[in-house]
N, C-alpha and C. Protein backbone atom coordinates (compact mmCIF):
# COMPACT_ATOMS: atom_id res chain seq x y z
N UNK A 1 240.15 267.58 162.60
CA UNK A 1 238.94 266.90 162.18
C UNK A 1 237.99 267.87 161.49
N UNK A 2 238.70 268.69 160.29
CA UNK A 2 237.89 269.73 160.17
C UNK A 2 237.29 269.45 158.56
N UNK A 3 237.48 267.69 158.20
CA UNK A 3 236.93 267.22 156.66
C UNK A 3 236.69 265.54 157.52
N UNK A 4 235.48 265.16 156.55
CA UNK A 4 235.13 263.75 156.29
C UNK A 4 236.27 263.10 156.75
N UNK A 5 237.54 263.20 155.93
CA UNK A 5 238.50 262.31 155.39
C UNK A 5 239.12 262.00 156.77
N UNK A 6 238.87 263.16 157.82
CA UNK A 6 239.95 262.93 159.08
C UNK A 6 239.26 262.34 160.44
N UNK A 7 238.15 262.38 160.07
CA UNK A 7 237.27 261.70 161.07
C UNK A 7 237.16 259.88 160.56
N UNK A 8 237.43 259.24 161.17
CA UNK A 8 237.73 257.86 160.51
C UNK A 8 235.83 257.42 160.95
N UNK A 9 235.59 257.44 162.14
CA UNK A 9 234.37 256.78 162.15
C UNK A 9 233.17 258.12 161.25
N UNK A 10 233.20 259.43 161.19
CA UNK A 10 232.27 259.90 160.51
C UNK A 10 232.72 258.99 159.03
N UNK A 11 233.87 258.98 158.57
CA UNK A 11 234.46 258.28 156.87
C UNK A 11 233.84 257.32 156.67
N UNK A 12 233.97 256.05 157.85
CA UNK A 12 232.93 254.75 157.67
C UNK A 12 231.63 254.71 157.31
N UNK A 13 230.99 256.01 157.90
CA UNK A 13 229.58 255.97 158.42
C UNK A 13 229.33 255.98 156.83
N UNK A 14 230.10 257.38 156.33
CA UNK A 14 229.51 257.57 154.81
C UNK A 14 229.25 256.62 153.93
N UNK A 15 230.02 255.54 154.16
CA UNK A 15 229.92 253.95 153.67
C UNK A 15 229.23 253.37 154.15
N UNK A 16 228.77 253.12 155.03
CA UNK A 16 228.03 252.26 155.92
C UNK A 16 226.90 252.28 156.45
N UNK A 17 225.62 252.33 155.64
CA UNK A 17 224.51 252.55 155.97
C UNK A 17 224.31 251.92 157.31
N UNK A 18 224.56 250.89 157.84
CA UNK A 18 223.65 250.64 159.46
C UNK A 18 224.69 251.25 159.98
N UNK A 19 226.02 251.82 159.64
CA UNK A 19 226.59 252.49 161.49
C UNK A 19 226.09 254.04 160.94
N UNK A 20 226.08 254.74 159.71
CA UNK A 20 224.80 255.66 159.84
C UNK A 20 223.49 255.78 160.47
N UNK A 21 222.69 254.83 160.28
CA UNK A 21 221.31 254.52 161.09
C UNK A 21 221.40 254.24 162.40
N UNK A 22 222.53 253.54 163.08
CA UNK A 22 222.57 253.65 164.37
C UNK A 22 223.08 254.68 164.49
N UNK A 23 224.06 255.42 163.90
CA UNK A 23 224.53 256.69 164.61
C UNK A 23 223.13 257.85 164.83
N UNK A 24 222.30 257.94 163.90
CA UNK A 24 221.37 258.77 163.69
C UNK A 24 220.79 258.55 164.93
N UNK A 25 220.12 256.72 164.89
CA UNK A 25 219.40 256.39 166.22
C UNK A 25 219.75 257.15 167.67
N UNK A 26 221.40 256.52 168.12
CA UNK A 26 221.88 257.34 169.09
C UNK A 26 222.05 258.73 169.12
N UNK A 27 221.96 259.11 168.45
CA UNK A 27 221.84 260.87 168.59
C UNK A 27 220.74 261.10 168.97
N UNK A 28 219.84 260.95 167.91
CA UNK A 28 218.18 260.80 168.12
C UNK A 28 217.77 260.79 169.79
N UNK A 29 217.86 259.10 170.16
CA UNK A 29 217.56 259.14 171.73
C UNK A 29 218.17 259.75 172.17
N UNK A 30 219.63 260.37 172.54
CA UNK A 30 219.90 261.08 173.12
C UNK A 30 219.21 262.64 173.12
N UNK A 31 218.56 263.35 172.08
CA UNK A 31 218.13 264.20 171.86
C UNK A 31 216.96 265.08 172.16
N UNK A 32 216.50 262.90 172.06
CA UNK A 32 214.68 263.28 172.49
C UNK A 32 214.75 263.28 174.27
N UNK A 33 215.67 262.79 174.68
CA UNK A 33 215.68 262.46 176.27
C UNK A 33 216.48 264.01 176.60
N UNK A 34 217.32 264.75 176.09
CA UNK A 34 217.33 266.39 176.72
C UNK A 34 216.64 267.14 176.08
N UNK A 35 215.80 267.21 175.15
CA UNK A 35 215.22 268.39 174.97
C UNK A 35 213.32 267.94 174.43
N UNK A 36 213.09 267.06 174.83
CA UNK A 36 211.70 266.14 173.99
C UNK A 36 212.04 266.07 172.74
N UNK A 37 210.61 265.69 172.35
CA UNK A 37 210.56 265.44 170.76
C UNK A 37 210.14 266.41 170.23
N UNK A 38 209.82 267.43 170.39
CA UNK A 38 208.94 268.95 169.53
C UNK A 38 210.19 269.54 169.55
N UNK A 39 210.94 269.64 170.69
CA UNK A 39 212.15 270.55 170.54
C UNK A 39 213.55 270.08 169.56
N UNK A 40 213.43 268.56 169.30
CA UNK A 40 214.79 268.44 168.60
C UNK A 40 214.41 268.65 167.47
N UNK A 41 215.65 268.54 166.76
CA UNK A 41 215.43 269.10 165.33
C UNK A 41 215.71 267.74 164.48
N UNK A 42 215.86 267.77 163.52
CA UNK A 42 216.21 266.59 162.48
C UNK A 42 217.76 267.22 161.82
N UNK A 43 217.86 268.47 161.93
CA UNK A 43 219.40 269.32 161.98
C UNK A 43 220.61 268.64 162.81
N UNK A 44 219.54 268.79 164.68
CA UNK A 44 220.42 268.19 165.29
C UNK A 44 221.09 267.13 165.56
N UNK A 45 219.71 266.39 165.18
CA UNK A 45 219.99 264.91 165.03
C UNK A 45 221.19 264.83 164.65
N UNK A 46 220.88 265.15 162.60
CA UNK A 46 222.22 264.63 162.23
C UNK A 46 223.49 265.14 162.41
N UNK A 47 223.55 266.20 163.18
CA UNK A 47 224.81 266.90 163.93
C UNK A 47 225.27 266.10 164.36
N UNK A 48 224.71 265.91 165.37
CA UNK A 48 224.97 264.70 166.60
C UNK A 48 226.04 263.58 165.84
N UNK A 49 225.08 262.87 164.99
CA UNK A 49 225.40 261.44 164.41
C UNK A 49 226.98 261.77 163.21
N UNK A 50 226.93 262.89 162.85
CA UNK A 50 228.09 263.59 161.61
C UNK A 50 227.32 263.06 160.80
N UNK A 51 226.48 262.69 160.41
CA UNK A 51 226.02 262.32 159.32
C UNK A 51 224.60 263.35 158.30
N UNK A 52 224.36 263.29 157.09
CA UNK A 52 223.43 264.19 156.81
C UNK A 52 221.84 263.73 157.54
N UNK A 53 221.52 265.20 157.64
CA UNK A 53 220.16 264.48 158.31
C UNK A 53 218.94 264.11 157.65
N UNK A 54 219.81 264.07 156.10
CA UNK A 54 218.49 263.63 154.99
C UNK A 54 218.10 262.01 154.97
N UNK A 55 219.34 261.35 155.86
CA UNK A 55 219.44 260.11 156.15
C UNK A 55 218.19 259.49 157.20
N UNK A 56 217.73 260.46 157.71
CA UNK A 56 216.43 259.95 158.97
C UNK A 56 215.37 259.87 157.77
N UNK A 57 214.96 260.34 156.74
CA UNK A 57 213.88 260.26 155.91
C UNK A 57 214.32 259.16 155.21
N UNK A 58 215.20 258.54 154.81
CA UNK A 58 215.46 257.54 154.02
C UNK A 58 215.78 256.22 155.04
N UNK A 59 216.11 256.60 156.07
CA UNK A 59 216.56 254.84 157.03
C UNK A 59 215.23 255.35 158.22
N UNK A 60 214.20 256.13 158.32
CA UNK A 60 213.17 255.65 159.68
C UNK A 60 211.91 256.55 158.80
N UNK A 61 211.88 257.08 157.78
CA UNK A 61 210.57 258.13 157.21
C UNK A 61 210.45 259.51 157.81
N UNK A 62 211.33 259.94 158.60
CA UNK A 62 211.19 260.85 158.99
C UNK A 62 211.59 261.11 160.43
N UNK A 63 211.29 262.12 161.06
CA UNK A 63 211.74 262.28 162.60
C UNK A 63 210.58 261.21 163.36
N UNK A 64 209.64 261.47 163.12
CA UNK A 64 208.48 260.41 163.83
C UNK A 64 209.23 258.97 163.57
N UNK A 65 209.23 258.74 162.34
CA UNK A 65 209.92 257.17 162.61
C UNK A 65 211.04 256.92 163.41
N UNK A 66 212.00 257.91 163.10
CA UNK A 66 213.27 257.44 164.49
C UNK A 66 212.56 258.17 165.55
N UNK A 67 211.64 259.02 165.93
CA UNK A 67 211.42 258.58 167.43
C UNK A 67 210.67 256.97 167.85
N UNK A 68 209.91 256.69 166.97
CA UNK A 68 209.33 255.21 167.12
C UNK A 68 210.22 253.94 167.02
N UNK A 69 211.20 253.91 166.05
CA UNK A 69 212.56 253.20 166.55
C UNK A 69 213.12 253.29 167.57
N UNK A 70 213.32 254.45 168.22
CA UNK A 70 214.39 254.66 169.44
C UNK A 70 213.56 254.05 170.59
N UNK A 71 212.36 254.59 170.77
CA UNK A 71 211.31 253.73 171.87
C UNK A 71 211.34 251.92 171.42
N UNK A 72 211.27 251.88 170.76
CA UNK A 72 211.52 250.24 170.55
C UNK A 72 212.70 249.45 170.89
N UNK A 73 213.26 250.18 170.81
CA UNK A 73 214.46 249.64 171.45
C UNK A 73 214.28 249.68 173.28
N UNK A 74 213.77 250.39 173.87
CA UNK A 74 214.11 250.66 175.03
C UNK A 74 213.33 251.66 175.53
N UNK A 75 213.03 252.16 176.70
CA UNK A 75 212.61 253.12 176.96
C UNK A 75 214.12 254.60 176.95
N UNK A 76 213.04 255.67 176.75
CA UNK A 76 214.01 256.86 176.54
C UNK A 76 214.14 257.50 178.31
N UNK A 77 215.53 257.82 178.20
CA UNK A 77 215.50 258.63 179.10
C UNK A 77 215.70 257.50 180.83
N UNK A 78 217.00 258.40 181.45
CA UNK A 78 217.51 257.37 182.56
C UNK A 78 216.07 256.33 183.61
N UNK A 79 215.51 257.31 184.01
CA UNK A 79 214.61 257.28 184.70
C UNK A 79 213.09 256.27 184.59
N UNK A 80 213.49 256.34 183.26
CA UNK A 80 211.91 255.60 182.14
C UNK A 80 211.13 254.05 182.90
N UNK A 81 212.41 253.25 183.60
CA UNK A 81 211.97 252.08 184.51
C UNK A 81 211.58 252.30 185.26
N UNK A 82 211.54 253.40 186.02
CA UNK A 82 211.10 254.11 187.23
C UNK A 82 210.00 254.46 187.75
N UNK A 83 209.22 254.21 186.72
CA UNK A 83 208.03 254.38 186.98
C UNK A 83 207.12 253.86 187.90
N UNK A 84 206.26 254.79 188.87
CA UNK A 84 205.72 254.27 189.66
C UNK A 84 204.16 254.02 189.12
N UNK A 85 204.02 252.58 189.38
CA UNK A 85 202.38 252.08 188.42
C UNK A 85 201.26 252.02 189.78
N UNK A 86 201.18 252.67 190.92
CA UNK A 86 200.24 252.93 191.66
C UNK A 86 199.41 253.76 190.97
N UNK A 87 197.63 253.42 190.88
CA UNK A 87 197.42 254.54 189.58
C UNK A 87 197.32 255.82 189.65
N UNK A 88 197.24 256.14 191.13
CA UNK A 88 197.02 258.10 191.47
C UNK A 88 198.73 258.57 190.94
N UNK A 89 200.04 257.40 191.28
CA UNK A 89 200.63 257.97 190.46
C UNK A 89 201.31 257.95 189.47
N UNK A 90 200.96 256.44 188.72
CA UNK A 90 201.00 256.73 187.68
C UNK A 90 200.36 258.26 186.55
N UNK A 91 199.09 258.19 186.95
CA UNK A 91 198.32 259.96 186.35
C UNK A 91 199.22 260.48 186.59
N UNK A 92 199.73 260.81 187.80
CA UNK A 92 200.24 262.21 188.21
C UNK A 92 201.44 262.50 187.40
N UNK A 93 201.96 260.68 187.06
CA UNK A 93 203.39 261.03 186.16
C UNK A 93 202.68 261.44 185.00
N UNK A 94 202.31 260.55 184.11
CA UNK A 94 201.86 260.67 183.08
C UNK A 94 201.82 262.44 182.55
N UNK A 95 200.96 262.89 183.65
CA UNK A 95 200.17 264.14 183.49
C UNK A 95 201.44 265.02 182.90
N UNK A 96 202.35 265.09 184.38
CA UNK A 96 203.36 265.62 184.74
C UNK A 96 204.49 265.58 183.07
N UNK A 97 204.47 264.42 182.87
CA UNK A 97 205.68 264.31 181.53
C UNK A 97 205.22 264.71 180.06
N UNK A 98 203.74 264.82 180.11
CA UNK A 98 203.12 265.33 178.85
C UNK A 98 203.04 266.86 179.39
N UNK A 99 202.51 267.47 180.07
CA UNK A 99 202.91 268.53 180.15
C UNK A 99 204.17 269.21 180.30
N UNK A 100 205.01 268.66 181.01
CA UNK A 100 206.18 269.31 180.91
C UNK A 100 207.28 268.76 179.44
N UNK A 101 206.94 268.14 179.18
CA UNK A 101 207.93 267.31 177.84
C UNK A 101 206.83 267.40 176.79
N UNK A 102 206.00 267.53 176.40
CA UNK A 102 205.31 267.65 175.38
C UNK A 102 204.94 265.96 175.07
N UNK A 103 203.98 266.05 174.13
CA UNK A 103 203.22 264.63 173.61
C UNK A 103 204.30 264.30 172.47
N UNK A 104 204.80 262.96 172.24
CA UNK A 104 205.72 262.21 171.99
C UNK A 104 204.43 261.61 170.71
N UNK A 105 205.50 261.01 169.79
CA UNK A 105 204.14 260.37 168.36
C UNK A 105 203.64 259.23 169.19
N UNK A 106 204.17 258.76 170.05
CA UNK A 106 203.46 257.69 170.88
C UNK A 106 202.01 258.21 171.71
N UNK A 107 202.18 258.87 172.37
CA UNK A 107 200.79 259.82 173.12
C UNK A 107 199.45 260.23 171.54
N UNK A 108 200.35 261.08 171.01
CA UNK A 108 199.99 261.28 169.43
C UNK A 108 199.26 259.93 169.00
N UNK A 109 199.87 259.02 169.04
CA UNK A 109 199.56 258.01 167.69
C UNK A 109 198.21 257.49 169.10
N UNK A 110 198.48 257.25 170.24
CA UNK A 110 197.28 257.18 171.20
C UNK A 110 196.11 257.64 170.61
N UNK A 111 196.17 258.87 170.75
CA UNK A 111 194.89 259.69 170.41
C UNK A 111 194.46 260.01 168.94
N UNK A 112 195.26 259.56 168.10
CA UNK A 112 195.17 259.28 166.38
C UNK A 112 194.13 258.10 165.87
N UNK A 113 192.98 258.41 165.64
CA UNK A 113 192.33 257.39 164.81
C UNK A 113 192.36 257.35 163.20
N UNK A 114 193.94 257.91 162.50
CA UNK A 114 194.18 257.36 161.19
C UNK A 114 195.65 257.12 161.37
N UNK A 115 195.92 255.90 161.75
CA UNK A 115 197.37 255.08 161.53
C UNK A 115 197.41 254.39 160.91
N UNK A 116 198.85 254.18 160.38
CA UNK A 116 198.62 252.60 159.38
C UNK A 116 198.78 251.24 160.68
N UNK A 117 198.39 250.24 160.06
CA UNK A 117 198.39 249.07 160.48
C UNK A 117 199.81 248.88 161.57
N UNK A 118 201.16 249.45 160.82
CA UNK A 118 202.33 249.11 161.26
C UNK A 118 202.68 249.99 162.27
N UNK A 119 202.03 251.33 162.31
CA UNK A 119 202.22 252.12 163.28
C UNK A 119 201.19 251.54 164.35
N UNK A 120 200.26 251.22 164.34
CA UNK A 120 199.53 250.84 165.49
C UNK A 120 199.94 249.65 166.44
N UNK A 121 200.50 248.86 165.48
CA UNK A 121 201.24 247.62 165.93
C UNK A 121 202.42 247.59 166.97
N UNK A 122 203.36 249.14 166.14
CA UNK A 122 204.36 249.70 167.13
C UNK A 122 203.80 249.94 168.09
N UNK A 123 202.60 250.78 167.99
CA UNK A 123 202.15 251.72 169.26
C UNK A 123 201.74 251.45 170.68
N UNK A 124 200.87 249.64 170.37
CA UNK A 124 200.43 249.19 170.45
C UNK A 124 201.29 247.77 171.65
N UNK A 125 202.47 247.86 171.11
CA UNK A 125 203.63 247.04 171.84
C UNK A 125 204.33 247.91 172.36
N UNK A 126 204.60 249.10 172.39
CA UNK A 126 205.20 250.13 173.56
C UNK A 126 204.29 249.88 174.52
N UNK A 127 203.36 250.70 174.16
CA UNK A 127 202.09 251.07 175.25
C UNK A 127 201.38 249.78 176.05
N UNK A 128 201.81 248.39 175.66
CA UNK A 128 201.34 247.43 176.53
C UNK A 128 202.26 246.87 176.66
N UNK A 129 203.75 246.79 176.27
CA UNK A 129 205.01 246.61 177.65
C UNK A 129 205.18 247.47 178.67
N UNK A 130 204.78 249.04 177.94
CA UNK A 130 205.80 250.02 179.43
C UNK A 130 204.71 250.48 180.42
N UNK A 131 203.45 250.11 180.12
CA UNK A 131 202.91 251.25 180.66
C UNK A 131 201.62 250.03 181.17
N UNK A 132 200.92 249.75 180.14
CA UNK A 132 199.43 248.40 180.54
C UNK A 132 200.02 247.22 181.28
N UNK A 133 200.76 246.20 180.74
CA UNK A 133 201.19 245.05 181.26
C UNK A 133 201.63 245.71 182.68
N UNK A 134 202.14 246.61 183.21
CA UNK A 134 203.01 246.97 184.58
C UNK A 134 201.61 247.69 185.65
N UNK A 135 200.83 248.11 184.76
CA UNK A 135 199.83 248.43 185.22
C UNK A 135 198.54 247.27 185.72
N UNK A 136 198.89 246.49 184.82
CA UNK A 136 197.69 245.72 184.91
C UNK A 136 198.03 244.47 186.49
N UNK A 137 199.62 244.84 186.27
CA UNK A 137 200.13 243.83 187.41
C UNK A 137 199.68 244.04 188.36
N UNK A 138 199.91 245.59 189.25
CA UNK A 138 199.43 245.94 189.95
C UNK A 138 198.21 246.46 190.30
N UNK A 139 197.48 246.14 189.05
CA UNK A 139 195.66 246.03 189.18
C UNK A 139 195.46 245.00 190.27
N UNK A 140 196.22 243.74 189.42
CA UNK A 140 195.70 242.43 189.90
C UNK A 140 196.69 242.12 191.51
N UNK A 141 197.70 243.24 191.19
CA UNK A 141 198.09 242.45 192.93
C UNK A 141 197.09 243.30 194.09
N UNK A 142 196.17 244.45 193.56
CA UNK A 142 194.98 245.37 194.55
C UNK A 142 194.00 244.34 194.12
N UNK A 143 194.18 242.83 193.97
CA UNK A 143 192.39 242.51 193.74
C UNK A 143 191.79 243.06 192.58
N UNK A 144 192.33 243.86 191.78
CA UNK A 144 190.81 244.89 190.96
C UNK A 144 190.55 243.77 190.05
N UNK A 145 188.88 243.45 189.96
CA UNK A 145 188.76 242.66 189.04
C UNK A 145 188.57 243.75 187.53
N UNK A 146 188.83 242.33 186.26
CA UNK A 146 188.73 243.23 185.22
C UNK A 146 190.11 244.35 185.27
N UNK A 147 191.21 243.58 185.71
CA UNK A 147 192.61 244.44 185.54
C UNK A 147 192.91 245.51 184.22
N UNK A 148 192.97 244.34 183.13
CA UNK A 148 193.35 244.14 181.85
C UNK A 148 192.56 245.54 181.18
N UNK A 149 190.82 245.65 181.24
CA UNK A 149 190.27 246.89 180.96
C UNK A 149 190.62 248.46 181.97
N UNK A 150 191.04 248.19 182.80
CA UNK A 150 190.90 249.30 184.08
C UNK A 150 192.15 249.83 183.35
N UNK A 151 193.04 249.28 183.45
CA UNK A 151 194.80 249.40 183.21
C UNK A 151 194.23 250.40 181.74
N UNK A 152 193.55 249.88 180.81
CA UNK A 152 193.57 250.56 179.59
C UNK A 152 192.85 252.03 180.06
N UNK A 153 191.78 251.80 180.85
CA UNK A 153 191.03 253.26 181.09
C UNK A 153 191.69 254.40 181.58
N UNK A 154 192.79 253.72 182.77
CA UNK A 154 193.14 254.54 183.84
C UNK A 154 194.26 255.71 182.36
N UNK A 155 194.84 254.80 181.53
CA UNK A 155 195.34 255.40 180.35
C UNK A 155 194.95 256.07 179.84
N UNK A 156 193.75 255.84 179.32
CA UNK A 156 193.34 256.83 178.26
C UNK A 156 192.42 257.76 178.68
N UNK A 157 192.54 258.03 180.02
CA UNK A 157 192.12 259.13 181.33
C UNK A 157 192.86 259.92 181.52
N UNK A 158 194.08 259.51 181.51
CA UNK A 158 195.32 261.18 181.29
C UNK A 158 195.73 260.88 180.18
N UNK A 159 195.53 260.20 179.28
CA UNK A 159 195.99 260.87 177.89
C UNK A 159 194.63 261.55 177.58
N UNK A 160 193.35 261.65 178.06
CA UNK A 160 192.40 262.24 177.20
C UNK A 160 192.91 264.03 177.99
N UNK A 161 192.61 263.75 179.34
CA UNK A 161 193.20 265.27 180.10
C UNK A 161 194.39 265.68 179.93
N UNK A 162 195.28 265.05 179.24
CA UNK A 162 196.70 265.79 178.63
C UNK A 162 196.56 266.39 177.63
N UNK A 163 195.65 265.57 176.53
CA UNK A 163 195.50 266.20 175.49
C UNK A 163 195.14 267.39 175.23
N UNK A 164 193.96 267.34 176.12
CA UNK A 164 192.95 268.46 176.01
C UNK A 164 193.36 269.67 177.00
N UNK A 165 194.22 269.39 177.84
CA UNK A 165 195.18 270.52 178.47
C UNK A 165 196.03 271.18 177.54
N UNK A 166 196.55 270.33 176.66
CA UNK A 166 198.00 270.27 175.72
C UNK A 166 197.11 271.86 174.57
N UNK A 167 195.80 270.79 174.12
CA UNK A 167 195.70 271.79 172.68
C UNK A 167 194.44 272.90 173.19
N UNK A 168 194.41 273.17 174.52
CA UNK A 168 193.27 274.08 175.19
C UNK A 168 191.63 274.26 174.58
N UNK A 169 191.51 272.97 174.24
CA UNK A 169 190.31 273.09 173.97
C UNK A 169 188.98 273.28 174.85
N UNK A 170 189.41 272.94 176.03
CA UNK A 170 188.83 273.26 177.57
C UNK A 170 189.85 274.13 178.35
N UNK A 171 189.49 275.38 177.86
CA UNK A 171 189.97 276.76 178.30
C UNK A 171 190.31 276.32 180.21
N UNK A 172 188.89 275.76 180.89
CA UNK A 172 189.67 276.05 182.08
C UNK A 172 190.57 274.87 182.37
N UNK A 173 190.89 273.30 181.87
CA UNK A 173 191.05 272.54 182.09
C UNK A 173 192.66 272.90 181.94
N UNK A 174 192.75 273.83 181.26
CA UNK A 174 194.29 273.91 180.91
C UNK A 174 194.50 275.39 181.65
N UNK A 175 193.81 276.19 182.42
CA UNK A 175 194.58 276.90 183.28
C UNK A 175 194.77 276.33 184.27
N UNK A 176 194.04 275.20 184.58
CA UNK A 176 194.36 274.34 185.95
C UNK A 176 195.52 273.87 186.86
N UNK A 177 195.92 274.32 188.02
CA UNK A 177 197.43 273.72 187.90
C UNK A 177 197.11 272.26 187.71
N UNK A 178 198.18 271.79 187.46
CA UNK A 178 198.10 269.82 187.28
C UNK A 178 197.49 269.44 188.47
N UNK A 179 198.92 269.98 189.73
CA UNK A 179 198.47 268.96 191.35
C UNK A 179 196.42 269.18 191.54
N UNK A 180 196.00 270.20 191.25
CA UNK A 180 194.48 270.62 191.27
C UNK A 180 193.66 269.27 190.02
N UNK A 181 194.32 269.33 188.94
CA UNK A 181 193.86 268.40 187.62
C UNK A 181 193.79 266.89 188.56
N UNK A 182 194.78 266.90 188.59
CA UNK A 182 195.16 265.47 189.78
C UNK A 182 194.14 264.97 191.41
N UNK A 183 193.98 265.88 191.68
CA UNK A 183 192.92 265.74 192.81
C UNK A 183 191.83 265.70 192.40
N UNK A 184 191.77 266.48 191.41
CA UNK A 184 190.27 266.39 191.27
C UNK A 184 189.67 264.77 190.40
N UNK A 185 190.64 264.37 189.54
CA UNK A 185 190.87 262.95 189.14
C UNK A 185 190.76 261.65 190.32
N UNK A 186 190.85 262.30 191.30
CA UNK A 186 191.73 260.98 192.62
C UNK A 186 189.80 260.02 192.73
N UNK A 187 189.33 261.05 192.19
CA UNK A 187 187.79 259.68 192.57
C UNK A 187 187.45 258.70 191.80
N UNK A 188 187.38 259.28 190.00
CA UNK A 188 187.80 258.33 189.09
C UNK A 188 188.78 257.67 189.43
N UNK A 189 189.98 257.62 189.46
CA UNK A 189 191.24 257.13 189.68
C UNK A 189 190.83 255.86 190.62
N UNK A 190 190.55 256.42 192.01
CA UNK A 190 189.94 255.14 192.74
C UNK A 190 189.14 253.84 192.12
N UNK A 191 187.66 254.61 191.49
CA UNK A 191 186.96 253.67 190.85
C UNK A 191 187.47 252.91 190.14
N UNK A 192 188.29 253.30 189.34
CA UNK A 192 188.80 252.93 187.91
C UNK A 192 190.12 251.38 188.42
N UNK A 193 190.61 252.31 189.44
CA UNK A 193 191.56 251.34 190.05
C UNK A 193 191.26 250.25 190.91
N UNK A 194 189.50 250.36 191.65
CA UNK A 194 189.18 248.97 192.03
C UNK A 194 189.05 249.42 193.59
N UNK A 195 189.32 250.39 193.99
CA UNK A 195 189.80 250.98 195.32
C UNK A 195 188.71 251.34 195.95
């Protein structure tokens, strides 16, 4: 398998723009789920897929677009349903996966006030299937009145302290260990959660 010609499914692909674009896709998620999204490459990608990786700029705009495809489809990564939406730990995940995995164009496009229309729309239907709607459930099964706003705050409460851990613009906020970031959060967290 050491040419095009002998690989029968790389041969198709070259023909076949959607089993190219899905191949890209599946590489892609697989890529972003072992190494994040800052660490893969658009090299590896198309390693992965046998296909060139000039193909992600022409079938998604770039690496940002197939990471925003691949989340649309599904959540990334085995674990991604797993999430626990209690809100001390929800934060604590949150905190925990932006710091250790880096900010994803989804976290990004969060804290972005110049998107287009279509990216916000994406952003916008991730972030209130995986994360608000599951949140807001368990607002409303604690009683919290005003679910629907809390669910959004308790969000954009560790994405604002991820961020600002992430790009050290609050020198001590980001020598902080997290579990310390996290406690010291647990009073907001309460309020916010209705508690």
């Amino acid at each position: 398998m050491t040419s095009i010609e002998g690989n029968t499914s790389t041969a198709r692909r070259a023909h076949d723009s959607e089993a190219s674009r899905r191949a890209l896709l599946d590489a892609g998620r697989a890529l972003f789920v072992e190494v994040g999204y800052d660490r893969a490459t658009t090299r590896e990608i198309g390693e992965r897929a046998a296909v060139d990786p000039a193909l992600i700029s022409r079938y998604f705009g770039g690496k940002e677009g197939l990471y925003l495809a691949a989340i649309a489809e599904g959540p990334l990564g085995a674990g991604a349903g797993q999430v626990d939406f209690e809100p001390h730990a929800l934060v604590a995940h949150l905190l925990e996966r932006w710091d250790e995995r880096g900010h994803s164009p989804v976290s990004r496009a969060l804290a972005s006030p110049a998107l287009t229309d279509d990216v916000r729309d994406l952003v916008r239907a991730v972030v209130g299937e995986r994360l608000v709607e599951p949140l807001i459930e368990q607002l409303r099964g604690a009683a919290a009145p005003q679910a629907e706003l809390r669910a959004e705050l308790l969000i954009a409460l560790a994405l604002g302290v991820a961020v600002t851990r992430a790009n050290g613009t609050l020198a001590g906020l980001e020598r902080i260990p997290r579990d310390e970031v996290v406690a010291a959060l647990g009073p907001m967290v309460d309020a916010l959660a209705g508690l």
